[in-house]
PDB file of N, CA and C in Angstrom:
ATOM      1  N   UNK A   1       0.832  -1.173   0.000  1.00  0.00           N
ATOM      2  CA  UNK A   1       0.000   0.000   0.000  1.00  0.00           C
ATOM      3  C   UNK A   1       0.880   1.241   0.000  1.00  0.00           C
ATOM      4  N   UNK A   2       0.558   2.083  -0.836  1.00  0.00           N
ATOM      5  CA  UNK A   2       1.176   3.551  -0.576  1.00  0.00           C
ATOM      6  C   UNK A   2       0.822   4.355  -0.228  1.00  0.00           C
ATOM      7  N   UNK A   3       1.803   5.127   0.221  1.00  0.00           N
ATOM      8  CA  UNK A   3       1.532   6.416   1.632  1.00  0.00           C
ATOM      9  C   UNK A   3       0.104   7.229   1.397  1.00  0.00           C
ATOM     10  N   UNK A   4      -0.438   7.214   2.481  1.00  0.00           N
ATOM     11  CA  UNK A   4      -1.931   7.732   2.786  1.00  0.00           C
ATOM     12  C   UNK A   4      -3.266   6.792   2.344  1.00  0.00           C
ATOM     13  N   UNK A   5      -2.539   5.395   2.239  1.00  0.00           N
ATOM     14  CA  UNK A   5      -3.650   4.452   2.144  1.00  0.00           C
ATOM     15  C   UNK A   5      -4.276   4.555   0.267  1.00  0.00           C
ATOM     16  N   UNK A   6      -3.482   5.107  -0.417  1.00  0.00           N
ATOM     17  CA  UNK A   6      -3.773   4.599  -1.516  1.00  0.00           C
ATOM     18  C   UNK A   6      -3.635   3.484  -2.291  1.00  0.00           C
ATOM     19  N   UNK A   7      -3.891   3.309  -3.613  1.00  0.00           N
ATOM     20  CA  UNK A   7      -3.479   1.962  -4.148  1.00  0.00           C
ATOM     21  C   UNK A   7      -2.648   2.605  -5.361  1.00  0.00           C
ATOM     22  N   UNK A   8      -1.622   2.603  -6.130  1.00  0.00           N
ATOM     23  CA  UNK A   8      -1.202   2.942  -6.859  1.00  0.00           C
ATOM     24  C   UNK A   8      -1.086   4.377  -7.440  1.00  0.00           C
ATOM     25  N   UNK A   9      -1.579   5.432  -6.667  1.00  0.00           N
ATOM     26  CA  UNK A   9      -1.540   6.850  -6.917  1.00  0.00           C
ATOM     27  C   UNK A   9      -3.435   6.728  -7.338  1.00  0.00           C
ATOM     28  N   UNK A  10      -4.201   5.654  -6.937  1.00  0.00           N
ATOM     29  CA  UNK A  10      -5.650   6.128  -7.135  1.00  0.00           C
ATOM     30  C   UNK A  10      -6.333   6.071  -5.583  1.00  0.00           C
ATOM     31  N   UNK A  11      -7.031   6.859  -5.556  1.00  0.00           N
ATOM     32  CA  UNK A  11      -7.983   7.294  -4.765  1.00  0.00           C
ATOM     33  C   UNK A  11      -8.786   6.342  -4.208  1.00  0.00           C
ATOM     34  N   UNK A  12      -9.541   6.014  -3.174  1.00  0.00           N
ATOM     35  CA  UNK A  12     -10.739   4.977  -2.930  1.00  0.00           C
ATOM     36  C   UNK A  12     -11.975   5.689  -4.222  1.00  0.00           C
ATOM     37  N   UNK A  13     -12.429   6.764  -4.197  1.00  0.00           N
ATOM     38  CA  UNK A  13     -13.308   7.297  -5.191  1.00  0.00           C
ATOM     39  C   UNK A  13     -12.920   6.990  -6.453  1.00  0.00           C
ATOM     40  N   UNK A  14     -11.367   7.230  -6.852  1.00  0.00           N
ATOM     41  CA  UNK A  14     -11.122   6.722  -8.419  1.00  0.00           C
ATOM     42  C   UNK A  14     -11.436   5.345  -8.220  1.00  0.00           C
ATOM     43  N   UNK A  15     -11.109   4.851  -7.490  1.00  0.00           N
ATOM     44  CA  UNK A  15     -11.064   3.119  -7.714  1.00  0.00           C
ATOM     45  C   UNK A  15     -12.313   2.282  -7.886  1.00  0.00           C
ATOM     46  N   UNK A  16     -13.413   2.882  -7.188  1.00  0.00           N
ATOM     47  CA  UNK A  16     -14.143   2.596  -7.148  1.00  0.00           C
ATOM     48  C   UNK A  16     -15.197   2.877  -8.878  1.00  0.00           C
ATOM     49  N   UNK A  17     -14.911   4.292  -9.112  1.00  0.00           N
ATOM     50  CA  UNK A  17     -15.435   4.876 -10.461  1.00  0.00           C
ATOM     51  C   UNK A  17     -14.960   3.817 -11.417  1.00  0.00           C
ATOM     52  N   UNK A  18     -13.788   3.447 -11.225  1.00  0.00           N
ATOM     53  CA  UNK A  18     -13.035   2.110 -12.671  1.00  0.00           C
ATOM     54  C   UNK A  18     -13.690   1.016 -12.250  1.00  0.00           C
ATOM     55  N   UNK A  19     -13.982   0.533 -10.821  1.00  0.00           N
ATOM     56  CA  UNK A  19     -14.755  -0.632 -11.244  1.00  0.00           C
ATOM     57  C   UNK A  19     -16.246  -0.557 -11.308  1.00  0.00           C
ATOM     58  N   UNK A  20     -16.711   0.822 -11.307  1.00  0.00           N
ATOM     59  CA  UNK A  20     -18.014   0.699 -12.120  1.00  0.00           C
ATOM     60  C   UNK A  20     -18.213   0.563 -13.743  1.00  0.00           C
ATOM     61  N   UNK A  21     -17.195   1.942 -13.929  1.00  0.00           N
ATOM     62  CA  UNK A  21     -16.713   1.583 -15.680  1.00  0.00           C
ATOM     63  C   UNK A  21     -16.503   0.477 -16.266  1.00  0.00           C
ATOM     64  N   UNK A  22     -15.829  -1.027 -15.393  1.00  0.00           N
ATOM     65  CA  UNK A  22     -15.308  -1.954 -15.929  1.00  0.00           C
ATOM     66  C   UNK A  22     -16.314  -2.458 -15.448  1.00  0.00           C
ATOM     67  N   UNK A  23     -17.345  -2.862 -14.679  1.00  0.00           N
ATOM     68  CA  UNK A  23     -18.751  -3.391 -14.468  1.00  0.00           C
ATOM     69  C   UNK A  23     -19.356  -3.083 -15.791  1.00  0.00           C
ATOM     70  N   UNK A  24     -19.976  -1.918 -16.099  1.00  0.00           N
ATOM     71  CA  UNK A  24     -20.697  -1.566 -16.987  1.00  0.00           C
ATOM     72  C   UNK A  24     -20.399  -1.974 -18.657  1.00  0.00           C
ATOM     73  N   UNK A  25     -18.421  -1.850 -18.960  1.00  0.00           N
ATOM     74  CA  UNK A  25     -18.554  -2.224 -19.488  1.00  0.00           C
ATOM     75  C   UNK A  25     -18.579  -3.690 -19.818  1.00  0.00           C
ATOM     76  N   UNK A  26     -18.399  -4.206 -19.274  1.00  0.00           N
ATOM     77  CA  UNK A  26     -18.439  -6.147 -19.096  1.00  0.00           C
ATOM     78  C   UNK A  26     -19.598  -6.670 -19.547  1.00  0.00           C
ATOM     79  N   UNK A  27     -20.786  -5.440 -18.873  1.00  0.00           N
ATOM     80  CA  UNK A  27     -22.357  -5.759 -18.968  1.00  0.00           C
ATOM     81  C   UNK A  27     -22.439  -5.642 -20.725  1.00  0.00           C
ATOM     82  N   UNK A  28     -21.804  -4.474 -20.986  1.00  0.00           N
ATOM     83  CA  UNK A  28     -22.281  -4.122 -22.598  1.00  0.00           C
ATOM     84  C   UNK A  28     -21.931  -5.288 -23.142  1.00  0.00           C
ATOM     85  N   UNK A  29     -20.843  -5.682 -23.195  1.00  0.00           N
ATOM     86  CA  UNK A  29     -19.817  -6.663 -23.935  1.00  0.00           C
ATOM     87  C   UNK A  29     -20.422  -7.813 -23.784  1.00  0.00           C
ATOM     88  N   UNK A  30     -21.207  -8.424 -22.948  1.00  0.00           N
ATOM     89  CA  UNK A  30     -22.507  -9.589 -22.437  1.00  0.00           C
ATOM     90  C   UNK A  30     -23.221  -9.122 -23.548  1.00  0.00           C
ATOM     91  N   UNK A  31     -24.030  -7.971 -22.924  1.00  0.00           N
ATOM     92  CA  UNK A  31     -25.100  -8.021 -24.134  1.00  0.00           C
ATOM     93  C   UNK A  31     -24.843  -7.471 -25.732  1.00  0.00           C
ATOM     94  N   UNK A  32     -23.870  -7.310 -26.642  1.00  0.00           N
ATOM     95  CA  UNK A  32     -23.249  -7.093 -27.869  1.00  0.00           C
ATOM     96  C   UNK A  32     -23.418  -8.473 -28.189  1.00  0.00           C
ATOM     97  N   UNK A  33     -22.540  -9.443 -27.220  1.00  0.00           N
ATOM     98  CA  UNK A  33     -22.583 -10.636 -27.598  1.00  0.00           C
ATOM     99  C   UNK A  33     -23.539 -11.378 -27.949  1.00  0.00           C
ATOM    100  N   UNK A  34     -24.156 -11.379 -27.135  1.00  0.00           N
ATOM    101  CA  UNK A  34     -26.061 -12.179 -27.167  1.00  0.00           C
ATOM    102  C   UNK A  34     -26.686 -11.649 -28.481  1.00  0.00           C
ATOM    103  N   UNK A  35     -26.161  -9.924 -28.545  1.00  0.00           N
ATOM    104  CA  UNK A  35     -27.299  -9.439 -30.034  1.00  0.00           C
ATOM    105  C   UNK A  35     -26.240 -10.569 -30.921  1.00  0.00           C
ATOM    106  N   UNK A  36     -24.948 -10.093 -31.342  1.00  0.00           N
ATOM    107  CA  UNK A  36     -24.216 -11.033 -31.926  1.00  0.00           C
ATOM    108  C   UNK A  36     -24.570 -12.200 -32.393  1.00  0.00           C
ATOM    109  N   UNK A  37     -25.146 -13.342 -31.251  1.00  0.00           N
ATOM    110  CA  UNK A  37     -25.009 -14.537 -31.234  1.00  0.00           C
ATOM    111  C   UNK A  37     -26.204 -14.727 -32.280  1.00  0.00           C
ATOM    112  N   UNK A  38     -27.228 -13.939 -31.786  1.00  0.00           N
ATOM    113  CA  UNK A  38     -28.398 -14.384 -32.916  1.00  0.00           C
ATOM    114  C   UNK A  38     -29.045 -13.754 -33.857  1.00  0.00           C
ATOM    115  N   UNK A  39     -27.463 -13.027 -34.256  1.00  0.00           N
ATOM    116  CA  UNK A  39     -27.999 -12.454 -36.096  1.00  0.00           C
ATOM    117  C   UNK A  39     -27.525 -13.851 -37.107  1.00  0.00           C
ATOM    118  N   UNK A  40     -27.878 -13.819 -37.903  1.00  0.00           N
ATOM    119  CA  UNK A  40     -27.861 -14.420 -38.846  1.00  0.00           C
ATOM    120  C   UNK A  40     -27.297 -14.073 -40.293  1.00  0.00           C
ATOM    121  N   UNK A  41     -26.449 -15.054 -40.842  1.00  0.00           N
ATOM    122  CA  UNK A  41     -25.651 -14.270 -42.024  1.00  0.00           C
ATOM    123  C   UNK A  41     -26.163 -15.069 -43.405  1.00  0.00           C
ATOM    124  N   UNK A  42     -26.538 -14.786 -44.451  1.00  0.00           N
ATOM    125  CA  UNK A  42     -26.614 -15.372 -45.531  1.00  0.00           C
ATOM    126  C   UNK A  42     -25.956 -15.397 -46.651  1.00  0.00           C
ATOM    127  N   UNK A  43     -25.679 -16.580 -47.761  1.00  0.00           N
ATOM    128  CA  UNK A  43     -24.278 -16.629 -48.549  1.00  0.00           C
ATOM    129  C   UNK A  43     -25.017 -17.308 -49.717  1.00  0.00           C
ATOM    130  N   UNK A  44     -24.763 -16.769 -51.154  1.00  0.00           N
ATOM    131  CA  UNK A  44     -25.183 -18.443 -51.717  1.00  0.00           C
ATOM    132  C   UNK A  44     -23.584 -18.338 -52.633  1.00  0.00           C
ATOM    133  N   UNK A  45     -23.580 -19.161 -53.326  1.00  0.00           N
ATOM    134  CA  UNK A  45     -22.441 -19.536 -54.427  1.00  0.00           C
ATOM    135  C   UNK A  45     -22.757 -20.468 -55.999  1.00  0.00           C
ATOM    136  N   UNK A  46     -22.553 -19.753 -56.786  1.00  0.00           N
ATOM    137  CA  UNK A  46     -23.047 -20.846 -57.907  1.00  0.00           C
ATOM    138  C   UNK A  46     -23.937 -19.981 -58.409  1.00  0.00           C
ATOM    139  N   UNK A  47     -23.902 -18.945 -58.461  1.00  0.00           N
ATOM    140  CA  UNK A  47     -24.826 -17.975 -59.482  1.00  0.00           C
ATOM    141  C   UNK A  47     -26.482 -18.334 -58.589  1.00  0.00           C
ATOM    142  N   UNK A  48     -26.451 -18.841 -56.941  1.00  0.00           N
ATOM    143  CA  UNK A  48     -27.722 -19.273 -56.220  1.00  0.00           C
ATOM    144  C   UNK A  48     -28.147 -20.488 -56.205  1.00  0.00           C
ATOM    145  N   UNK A  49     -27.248 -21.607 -56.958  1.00  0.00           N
ATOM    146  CA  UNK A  49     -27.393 -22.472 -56.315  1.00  0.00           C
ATOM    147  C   UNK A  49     -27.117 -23.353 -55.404  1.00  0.00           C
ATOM    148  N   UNK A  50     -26.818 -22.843 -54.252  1.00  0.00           N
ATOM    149  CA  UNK A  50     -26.655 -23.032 -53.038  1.00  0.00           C
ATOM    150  C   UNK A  50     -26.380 -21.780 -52.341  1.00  0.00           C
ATOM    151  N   UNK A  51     -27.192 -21.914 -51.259  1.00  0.00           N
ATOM    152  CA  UNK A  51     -27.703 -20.929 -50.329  1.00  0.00           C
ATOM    153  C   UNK A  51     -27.638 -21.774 -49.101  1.00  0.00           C
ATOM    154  N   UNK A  52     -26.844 -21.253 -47.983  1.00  0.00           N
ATOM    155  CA  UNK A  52     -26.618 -21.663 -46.778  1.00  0.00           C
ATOM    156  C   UNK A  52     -27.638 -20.174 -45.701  1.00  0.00           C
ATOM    157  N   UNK A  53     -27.691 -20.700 -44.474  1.00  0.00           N
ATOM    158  CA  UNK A  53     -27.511 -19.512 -43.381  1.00  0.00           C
ATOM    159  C   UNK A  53     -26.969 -20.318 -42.103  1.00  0.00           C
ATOM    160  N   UNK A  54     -26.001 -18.911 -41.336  1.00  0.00           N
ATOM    161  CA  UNK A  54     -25.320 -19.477 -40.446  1.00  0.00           C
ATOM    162  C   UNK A  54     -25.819 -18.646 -39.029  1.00  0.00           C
ATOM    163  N   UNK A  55     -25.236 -18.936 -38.149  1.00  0.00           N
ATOM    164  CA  UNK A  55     -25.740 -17.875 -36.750  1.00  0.00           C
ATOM    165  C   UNK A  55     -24.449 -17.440 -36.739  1.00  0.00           C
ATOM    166  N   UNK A  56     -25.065 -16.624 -35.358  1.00  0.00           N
ATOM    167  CA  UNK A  56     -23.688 -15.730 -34.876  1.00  0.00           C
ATOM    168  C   UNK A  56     -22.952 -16.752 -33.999  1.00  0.00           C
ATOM    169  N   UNK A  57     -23.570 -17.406 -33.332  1.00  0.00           N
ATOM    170  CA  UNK A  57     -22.737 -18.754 -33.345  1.00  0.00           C
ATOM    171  C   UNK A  57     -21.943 -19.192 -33.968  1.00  0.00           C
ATOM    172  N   UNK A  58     -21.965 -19.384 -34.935  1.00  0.00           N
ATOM    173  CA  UNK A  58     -21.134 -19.981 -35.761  1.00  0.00           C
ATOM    174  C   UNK A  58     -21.238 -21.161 -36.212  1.00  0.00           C
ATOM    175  N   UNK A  59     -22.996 -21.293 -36.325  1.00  0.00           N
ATOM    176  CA  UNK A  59     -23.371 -22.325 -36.484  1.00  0.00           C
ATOM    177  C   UNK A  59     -24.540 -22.370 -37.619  1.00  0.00           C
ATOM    178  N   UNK A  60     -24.191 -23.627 -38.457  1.00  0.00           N
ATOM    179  CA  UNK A  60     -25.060 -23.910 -39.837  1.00  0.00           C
ATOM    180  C   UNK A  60     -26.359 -24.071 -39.720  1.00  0.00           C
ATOM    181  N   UNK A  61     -27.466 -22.947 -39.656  1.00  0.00           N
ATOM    182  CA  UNK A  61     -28.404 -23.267 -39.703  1.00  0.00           C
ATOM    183  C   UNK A  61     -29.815 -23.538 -41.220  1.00  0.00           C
ATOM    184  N   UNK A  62     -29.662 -23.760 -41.837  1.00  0.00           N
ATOM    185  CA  UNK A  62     -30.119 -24.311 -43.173  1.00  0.00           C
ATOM    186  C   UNK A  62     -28.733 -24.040 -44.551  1.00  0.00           C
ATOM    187  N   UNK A  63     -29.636 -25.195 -45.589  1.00  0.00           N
ATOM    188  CA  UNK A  63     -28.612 -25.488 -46.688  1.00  0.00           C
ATOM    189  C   UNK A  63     -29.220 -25.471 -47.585  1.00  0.00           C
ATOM    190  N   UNK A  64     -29.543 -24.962 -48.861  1.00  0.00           N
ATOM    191  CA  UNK A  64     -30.525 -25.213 -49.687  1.00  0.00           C
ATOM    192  C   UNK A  64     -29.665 -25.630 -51.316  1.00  0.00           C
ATOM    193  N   UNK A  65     -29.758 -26.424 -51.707  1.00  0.00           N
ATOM    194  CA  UNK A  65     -29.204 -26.641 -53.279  1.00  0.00           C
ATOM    195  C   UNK A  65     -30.568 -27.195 -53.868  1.00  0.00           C
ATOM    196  N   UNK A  66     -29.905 -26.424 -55.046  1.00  0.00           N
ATOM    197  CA  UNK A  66     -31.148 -26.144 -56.289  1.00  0.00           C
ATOM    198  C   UNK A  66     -30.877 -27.426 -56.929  1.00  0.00           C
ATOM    199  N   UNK A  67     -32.130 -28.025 -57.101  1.00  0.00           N
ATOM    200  CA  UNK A  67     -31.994 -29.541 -57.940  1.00  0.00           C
ATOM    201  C   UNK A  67     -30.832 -29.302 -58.800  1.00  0.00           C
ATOM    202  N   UNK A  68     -30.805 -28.351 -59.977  1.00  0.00           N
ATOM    203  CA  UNK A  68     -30.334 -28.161 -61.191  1.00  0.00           C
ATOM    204  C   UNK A  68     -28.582 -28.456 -60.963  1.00  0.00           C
ATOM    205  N   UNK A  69     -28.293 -28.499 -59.067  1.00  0.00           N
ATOM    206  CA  UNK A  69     -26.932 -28.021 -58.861  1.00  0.00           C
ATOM    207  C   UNK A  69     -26.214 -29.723 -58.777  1.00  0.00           C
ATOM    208  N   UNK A  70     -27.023 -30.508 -58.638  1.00  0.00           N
ATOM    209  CA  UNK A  70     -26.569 -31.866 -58.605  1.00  0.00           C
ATOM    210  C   UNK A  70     -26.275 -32.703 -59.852  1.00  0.00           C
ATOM    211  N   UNK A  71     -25.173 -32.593 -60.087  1.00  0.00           N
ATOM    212  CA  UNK A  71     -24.921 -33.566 -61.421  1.00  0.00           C
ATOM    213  C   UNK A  71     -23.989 -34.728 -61.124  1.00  0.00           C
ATOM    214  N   UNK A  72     -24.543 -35.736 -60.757  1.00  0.00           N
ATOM    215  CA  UNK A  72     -23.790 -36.755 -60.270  1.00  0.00           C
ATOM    216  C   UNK A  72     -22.551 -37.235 -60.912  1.00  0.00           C
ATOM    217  N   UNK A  73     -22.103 -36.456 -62.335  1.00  0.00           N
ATOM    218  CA  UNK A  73     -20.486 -36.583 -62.988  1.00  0.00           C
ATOM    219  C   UNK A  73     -19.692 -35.560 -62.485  1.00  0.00           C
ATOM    220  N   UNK A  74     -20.455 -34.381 -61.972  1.00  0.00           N
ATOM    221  CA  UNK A  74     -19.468 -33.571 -61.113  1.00  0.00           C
ATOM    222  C   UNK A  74     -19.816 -33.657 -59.089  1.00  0.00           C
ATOM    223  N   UNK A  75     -19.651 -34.056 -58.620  1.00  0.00           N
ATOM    224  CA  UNK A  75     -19.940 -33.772 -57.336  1.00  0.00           C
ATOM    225  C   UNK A  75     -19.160 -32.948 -56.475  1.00  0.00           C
ATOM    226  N   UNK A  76     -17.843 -33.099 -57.144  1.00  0.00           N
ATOM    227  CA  UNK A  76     -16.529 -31.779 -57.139  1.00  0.00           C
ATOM    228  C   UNK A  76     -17.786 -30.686 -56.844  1.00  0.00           C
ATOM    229  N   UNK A  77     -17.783 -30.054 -57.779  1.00  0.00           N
ATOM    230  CA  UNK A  77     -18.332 -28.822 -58.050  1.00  0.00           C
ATOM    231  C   UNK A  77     -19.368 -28.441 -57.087  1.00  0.00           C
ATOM    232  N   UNK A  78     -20.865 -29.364 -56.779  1.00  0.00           N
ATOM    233  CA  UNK A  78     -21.046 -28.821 -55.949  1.00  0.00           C
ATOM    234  C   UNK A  78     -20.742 -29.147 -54.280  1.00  0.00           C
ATOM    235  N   UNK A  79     -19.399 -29.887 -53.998  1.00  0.00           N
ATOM    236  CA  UNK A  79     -18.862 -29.665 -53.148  1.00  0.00           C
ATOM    237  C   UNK A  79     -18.301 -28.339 -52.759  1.00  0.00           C
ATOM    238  N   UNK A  80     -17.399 -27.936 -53.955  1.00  0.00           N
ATOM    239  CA  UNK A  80     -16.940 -26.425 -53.830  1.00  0.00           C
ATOM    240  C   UNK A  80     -18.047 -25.733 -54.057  1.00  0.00           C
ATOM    241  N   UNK A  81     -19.127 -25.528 -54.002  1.00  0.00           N
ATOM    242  CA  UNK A  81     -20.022 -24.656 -54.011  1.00  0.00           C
ATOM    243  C   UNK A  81     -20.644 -24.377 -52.627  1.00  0.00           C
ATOM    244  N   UNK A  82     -21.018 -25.758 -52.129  1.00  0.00           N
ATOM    245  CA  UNK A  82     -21.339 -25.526 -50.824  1.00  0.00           C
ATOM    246  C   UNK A  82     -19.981 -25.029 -49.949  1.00  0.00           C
ATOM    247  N   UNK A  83     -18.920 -25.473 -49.991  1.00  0.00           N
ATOM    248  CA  UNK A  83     -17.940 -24.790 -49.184  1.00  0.00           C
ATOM    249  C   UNK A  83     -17.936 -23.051 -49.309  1.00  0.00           C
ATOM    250  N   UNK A  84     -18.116 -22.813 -50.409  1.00  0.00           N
ATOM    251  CA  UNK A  84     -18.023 -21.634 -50.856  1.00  0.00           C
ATOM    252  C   UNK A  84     -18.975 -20.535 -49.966  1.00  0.00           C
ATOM    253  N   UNK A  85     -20.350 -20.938 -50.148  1.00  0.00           N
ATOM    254  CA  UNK A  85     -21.300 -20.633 -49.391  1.00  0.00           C
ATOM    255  C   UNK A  85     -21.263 -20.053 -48.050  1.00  0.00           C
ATOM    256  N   UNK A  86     -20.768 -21.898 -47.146  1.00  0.00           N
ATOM    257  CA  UNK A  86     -20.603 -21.770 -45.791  1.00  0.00           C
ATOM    258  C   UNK A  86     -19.484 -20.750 -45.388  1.00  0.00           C
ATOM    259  N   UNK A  87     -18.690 -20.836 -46.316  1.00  0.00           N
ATOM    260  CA  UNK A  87     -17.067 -19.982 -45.607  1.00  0.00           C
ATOM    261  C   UNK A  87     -17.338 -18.528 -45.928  1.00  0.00           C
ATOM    262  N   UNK A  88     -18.560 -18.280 -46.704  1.00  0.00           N
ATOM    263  CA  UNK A  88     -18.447 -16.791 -47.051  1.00  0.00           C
ATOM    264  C   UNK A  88     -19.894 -16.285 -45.722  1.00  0.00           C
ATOM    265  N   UNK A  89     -20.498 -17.139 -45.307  1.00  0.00           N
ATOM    266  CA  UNK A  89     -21.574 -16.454 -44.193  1.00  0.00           C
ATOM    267  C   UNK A  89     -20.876 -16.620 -43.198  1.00  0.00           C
ATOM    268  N   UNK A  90     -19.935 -17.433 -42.878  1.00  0.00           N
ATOM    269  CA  UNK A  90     -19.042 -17.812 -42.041  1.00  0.00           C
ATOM    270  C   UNK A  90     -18.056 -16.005 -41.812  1.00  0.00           C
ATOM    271  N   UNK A  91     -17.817 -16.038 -42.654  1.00  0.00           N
ATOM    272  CA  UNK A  91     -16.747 -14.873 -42.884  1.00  0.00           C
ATOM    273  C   UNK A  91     -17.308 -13.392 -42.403  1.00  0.00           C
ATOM    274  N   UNK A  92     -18.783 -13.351 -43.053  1.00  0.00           N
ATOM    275  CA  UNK A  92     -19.438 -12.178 -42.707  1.00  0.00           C
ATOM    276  C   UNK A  92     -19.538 -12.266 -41.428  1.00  0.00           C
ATOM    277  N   UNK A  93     -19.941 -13.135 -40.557  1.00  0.00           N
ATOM    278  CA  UNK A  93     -20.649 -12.869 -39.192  1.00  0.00           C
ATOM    279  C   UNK A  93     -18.995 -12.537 -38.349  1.00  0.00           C
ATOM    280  N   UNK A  94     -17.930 -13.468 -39.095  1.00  0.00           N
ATOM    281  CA  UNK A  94     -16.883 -13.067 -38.042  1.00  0.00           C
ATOM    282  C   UNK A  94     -16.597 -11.807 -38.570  1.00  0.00           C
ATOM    283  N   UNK A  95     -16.845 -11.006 -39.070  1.00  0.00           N
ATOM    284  CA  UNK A  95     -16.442  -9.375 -39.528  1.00  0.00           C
ATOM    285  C   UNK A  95     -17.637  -8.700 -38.872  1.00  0.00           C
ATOM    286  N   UNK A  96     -18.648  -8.777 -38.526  1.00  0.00           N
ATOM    287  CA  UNK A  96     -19.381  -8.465 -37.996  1.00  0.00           C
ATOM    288  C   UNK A  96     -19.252  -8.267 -36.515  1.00  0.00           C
ATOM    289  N   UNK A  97     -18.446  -9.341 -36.054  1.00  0.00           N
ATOM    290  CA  UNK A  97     -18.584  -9.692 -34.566  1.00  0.00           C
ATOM    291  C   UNK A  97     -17.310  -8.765 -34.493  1.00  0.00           C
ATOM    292  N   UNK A  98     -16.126  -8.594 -35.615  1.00  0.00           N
ATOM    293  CA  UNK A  98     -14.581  -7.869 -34.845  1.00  0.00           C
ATOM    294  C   UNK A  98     -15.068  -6.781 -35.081  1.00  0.00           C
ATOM    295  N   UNK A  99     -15.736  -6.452 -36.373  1.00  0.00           N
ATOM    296  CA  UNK A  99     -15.957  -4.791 -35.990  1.00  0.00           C
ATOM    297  C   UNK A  99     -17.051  -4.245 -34.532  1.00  0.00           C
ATOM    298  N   UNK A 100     -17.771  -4.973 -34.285  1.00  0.00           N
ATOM    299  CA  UNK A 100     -18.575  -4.677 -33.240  1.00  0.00           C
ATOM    300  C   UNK A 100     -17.917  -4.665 -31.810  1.00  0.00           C
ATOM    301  N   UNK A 101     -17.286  -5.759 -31.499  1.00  0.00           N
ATOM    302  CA  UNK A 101     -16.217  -5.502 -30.334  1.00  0.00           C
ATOM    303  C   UNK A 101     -14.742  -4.576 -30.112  1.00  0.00           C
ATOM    304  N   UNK A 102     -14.518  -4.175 -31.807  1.00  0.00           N
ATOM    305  CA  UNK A 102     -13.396  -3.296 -31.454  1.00  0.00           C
ATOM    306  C   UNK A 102     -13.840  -2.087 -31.543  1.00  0.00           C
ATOM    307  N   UNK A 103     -15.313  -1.554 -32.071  1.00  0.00           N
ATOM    308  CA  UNK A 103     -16.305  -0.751 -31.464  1.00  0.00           C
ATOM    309  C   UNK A 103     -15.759  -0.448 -29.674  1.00  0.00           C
ATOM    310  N   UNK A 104     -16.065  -1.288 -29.543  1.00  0.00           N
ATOM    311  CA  UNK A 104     -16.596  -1.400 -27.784  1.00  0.00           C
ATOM    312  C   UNK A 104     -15.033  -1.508 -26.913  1.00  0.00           C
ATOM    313  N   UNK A 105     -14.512  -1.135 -27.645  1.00  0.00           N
ATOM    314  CA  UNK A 105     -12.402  -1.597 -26.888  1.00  0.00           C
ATOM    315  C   UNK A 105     -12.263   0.202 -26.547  1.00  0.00           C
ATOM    316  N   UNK A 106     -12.096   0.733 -25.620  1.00  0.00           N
ATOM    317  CA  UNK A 106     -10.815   1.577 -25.006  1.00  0.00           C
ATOM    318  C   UNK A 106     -10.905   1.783 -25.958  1.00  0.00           C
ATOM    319  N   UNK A 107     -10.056   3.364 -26.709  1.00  0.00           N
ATOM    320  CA  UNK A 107      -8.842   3.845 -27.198  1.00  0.00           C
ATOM    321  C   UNK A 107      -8.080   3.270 -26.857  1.00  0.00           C
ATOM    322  N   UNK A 108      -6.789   2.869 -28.475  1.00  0.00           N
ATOM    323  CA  UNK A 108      -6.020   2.217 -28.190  1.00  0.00           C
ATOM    324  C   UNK A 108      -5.852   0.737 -27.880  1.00  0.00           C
ATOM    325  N   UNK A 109      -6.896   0.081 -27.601  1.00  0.00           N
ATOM    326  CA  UNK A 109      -7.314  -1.257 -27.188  1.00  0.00           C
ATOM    327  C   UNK A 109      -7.924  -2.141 -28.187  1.00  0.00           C
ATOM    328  N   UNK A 110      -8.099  -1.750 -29.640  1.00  0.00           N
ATOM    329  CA  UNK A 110      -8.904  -2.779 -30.711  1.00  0.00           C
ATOM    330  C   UNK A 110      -8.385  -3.649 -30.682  1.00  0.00           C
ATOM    331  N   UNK A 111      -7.532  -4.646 -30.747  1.00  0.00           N
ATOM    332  CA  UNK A 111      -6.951  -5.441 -30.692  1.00  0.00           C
ATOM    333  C   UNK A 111      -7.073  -6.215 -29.474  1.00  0.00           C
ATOM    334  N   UNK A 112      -7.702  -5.766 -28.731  1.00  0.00           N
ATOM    335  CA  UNK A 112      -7.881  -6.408 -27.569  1.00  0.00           C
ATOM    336  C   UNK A 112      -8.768  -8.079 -27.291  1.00  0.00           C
ATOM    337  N   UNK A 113      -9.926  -7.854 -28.426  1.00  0.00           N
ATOM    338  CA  UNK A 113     -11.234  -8.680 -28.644  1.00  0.00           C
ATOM    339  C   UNK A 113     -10.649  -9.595 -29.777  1.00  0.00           C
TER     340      UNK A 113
END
C-alpha cells in the first residue's frame, strides 16, 4: 500500500469509479454478444445455387441446393459450391462480430477482442 492508504496513486473514489466503468462495461460486452449470437448471415455460391444460413454462433443453420446443382459426374463442383457458401456467411458474421467488439475496446485497445 502507498503512503496515505492509496493503491497505486488512485484514490478509494477513483477506484471505485473504474470498477463501475469496468462493471458496466463487461455488462455491454454480455449483451453485444447475445445481439451477436443471434444475427444471422446469408451466402449463396453458384450464381444461387446453393444458399446456406449461419448464426452468430457460428453455427449452420439451413442449406438449400437447387436440384439443377446436382450432377452426379461432377460432385466436385457442388462440393466447392457448398464450401463456398458456408465460408463466405461464415466470414461475414466473423467481420461483424470484430468490428462490433473493437467498437466497444478503449482507445487504443482494438486489438484487444
Amino acid at each position: 500500500m502507498a503512503k496515505g492508504g492509496h493503491f497505486g496513486g488512485f484514490g478509494g473514489g477513483n477506484m471505485q469509479q473504474l470498477m463501475r466503468q469496468a462493471q458496466k462495461m463487461q455488462e455491454q460486452l454480455a449483451k453485444t454478444q447475445e445481439e451477436l449470437d443471434v444475427k444471422e448471415y446469408e451466402a449463396s455460391s453458384g450464381g444461387g445455387m446453393v444458399t446456406c444460413r449461419v448464426s452468430g454462433k457460428r453455427e449452420l443453420l439451413s442449406l438449400e441446393i437447387k436440384p439443377e446443382a446436382v450432377d452426379p459426374d461432377d460432385v466436385e463442383m457442388l462440393q466447392d459450391m457448398i464450401l463456398a457458401a458456408v465460408n463466405e456467411a461464415l466470414r461475414q458474421g466473423e467481420e461483424t462480430r470484430e468490428k462490433a467488439m473493437s467498437a466497444m475496446a478503449p482507445s487504443g485497445m482494438g486489438g484487444l477482442f
